[in-house]
C-alpha atoms as a PDB file:
ATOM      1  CA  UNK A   1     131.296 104.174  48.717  1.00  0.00           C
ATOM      2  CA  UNK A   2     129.100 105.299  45.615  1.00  0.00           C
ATOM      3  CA  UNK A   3     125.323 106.714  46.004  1.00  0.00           C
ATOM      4  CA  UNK A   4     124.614 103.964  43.879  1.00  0.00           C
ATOM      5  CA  UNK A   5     126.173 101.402  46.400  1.00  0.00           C
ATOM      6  CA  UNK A   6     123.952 102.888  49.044  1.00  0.00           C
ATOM      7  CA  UNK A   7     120.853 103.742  47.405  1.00  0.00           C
ATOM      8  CA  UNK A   8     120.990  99.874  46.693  1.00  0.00           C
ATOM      9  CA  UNK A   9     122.078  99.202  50.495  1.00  0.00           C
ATOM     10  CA  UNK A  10     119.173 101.663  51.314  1.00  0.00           C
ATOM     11  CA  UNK A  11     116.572  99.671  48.987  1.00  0.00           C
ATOM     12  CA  UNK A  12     117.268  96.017  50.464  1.00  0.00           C
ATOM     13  CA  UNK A  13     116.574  97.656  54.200  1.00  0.00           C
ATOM     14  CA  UNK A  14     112.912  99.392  52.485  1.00  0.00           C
ATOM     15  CA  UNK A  15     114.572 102.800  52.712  1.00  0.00           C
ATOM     16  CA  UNK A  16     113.203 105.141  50.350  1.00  0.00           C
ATOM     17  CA  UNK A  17     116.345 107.226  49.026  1.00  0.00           C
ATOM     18  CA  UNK A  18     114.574 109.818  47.124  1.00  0.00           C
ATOM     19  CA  UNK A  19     115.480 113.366  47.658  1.00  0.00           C
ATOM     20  CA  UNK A  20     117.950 112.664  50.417  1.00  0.00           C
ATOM     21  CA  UNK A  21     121.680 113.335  50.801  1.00  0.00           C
ATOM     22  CA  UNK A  22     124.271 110.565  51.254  1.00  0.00           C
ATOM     23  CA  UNK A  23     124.781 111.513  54.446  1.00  0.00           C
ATOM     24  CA  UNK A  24     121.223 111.507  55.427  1.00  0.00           C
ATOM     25  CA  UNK A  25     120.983 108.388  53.375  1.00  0.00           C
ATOM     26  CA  UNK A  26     123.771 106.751  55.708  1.00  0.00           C
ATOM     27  CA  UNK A  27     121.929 107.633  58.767  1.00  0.00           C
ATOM     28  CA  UNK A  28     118.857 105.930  58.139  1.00  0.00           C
ATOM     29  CA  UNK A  29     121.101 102.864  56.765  1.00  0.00           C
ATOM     30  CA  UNK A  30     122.927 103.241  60.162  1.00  0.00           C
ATOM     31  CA  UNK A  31     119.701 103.286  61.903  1.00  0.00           C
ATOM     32  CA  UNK A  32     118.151 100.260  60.173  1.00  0.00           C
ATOM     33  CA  UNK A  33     121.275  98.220  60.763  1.00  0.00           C
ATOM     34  CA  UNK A  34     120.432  98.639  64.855  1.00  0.00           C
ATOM     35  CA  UNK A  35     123.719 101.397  64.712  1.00  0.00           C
ATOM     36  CA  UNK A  36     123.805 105.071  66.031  1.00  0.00           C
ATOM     37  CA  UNK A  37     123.225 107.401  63.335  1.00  0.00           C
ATOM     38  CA  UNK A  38     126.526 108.876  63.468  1.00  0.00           C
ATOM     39  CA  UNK A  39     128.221 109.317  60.024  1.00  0.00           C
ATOM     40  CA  UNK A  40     130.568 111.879  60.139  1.00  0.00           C
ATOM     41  CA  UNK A  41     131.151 112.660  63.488  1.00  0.00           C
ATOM     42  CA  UNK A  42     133.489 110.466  64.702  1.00  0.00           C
ATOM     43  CA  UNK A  43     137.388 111.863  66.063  1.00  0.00           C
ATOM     44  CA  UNK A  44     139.760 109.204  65.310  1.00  0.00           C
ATOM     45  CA  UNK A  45     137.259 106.268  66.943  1.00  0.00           C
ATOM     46  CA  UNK A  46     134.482 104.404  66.901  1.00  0.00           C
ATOM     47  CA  UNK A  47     132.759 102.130  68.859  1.00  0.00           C
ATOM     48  CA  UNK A  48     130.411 100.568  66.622  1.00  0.00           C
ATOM     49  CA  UNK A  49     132.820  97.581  64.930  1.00  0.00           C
ATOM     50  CA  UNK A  50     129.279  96.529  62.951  1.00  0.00           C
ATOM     51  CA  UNK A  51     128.573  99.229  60.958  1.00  0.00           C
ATOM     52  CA  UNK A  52     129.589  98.864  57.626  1.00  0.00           C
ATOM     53  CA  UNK A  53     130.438 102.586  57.477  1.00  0.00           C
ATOM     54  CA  UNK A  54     133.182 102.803  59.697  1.00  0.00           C
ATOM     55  CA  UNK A  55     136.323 102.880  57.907  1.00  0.00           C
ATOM     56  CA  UNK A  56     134.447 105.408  55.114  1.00  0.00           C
ATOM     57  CA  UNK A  57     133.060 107.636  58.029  1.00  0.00           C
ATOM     58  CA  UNK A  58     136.920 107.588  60.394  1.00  0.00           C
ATOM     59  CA  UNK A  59     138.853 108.316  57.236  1.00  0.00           C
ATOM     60  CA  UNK A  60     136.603 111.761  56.089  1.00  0.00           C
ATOM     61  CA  UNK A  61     137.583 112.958  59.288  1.00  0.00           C
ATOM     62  CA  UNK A  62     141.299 112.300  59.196  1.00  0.00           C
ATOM     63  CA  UNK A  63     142.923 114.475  55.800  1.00  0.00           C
ATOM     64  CA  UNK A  64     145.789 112.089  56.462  1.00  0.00           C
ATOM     65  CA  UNK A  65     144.361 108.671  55.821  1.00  0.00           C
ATOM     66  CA  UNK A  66     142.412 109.912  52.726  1.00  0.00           C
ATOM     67  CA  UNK A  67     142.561 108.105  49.471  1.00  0.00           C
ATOM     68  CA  UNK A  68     141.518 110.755  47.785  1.00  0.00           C
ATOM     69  CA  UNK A  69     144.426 113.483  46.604  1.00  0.00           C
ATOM     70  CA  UNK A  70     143.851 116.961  45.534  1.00  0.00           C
ATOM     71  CA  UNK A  71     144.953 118.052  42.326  1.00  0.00           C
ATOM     72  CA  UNK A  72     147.846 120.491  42.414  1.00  0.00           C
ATOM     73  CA  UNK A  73     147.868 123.611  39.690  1.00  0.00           C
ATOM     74  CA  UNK A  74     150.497 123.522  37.644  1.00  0.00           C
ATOM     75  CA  UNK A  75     152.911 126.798  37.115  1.00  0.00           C
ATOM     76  CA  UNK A  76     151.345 128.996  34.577  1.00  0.00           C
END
Protein backbone atom coordinates (compact mmCIF):
# COMPACT_ATOMS: atom_id res chain seq x y z
CA UNK A 1 0.00 0.00 0.00
CA UNK A 2 1.11 3.65 -1.06
CA UNK A 3 1.54 6.67 1.61
CA UNK A 4 -0.89 8.19 -0.48
CA UNK A 5 -3.43 5.25 0.06
CA UNK A 6 -2.96 5.73 3.76
CA UNK A 7 -2.57 9.28 4.28
CA UNK A 8 -6.12 9.20 2.59
CA UNK A 9 -7.17 6.10 4.92
CA UNK A 10 -5.61 8.26 7.76
CA UNK A 11 -7.71 11.52 6.70
CA UNK A 12 -11.31 9.77 6.55
CA UNK A 13 -10.54 8.39 10.38
CA UNK A 14 -9.42 12.53 11.37
CA UNK A 15 -5.81 11.36 11.60
CA UNK A 16 -3.47 14.04 11.04
CA UNK A 17 -0.53 12.40 8.89
CA UNK A 18 1.88 15.17 8.97
CA UNK A 19 5.39 14.46 9.89
CA UNK A 20 4.81 10.81 10.64
CA UNK A 21 6.23 7.59 9.18
CA UNK A 22 4.09 4.95 7.44
CA UNK A 23 4.57 2.82 10.01
CA UNK A 24 3.58 5.19 12.67
CA UNK A 25 0.89 6.25 10.29
CA UNK A 26 -0.44 2.49 10.28
CA UNK A 27 -0.54 2.37 13.96
CA UNK A 28 -2.77 5.09 14.60
CA UNK A 29 -4.96 3.73 11.49
CA UNK A 30 -4.77 0.35 13.38
CA UNK A 31 -5.76 2.03 16.49
CA UNK A 32 -8.71 3.99 15.08
CA UNK A 33 -10.06 0.90 13.38
CA UNK A 34 -10.55 -0.67 17.24
CA UNK A 35 -7.13 -3.03 16.15
CA UNK A 36 -3.82 -3.50 18.16
CA UNK A 37 -1.26 -1.29 16.91
CA UNK A 38 0.89 -3.93 15.69
CA UNK A 39 2.29 -3.35 12.14
CA UNK A 40 5.26 -5.10 11.69
CA UNK A 41 5.56 -7.39 14.31
CA UNK A 42 3.78 -10.20 13.48
CA UNK A 43 5.78 -14.03 12.91
CA UNK A 44 3.90 -15.81 10.35
CA UNK A 45 0.23 -14.95 12.19
CA UNK A 46 -2.18 -12.82 13.10
CA UNK A 47 -5.09 -12.72 14.98
CA UNK A 48 -6.73 -9.68 13.97
CA UNK A 49 -8.76 -10.99 10.54
CA UNK A 50 -10.23 -7.07 10.51
CA UNK A 51 -7.46 -5.11 9.99
CA UNK A 52 -7.01 -4.11 6.67
CA UNK A 53 -3.22 -4.37 7.11
CA UNK A 54 -2.77 -7.85 7.53
CA UNK A 55 -1.67 -9.42 4.46
CA UNK A 56 0.80 -6.07 3.86
CA UNK A 57 2.12 -6.36 7.54
CA UNK A 58 2.55 -10.87 7.42
CA UNK A 59 4.23 -10.61 4.05
CA UNK A 60 7.21 -7.79 5.23
CA UNK A 61 8.03 -10.28 7.63
CA UNK A 62 8.27 -13.34 5.43
CA UNK A 63 11.30 -12.56 2.42
CA UNK A 64 9.56 -15.51 0.82
CA UNK A 65 6.06 -14.30 0.12
CA UNK A 66 7.34 -10.85 -1.03
CA UNK A 67 6.20 -9.31 -4.22
CA UNK A 68 8.80 -7.25 -4.33
CA UNK A 69 12.27 -8.72 -6.07
CA UNK A 70 15.66 -7.32 -5.70
CA UNK A 71 17.51 -6.32 -8.58
CA UNK A 72 20.49 -8.51 -9.36
CA UNK A 73 23.95 -6.70 -10.74
CA UNK A 74 24.82 -7.72 -13.79
CA UNK A 75 28.60 -9.10 -14.60
CA UNK A 76 30.78 -6.18 -15.24
Amino acid sequence: MKMQEIRKKAKALGINSFGKTKVQLIKEIQLAEGNFDCFGTAKDYCDQFDCCFRELCLNLNNPRKRTRRSKKKKPA
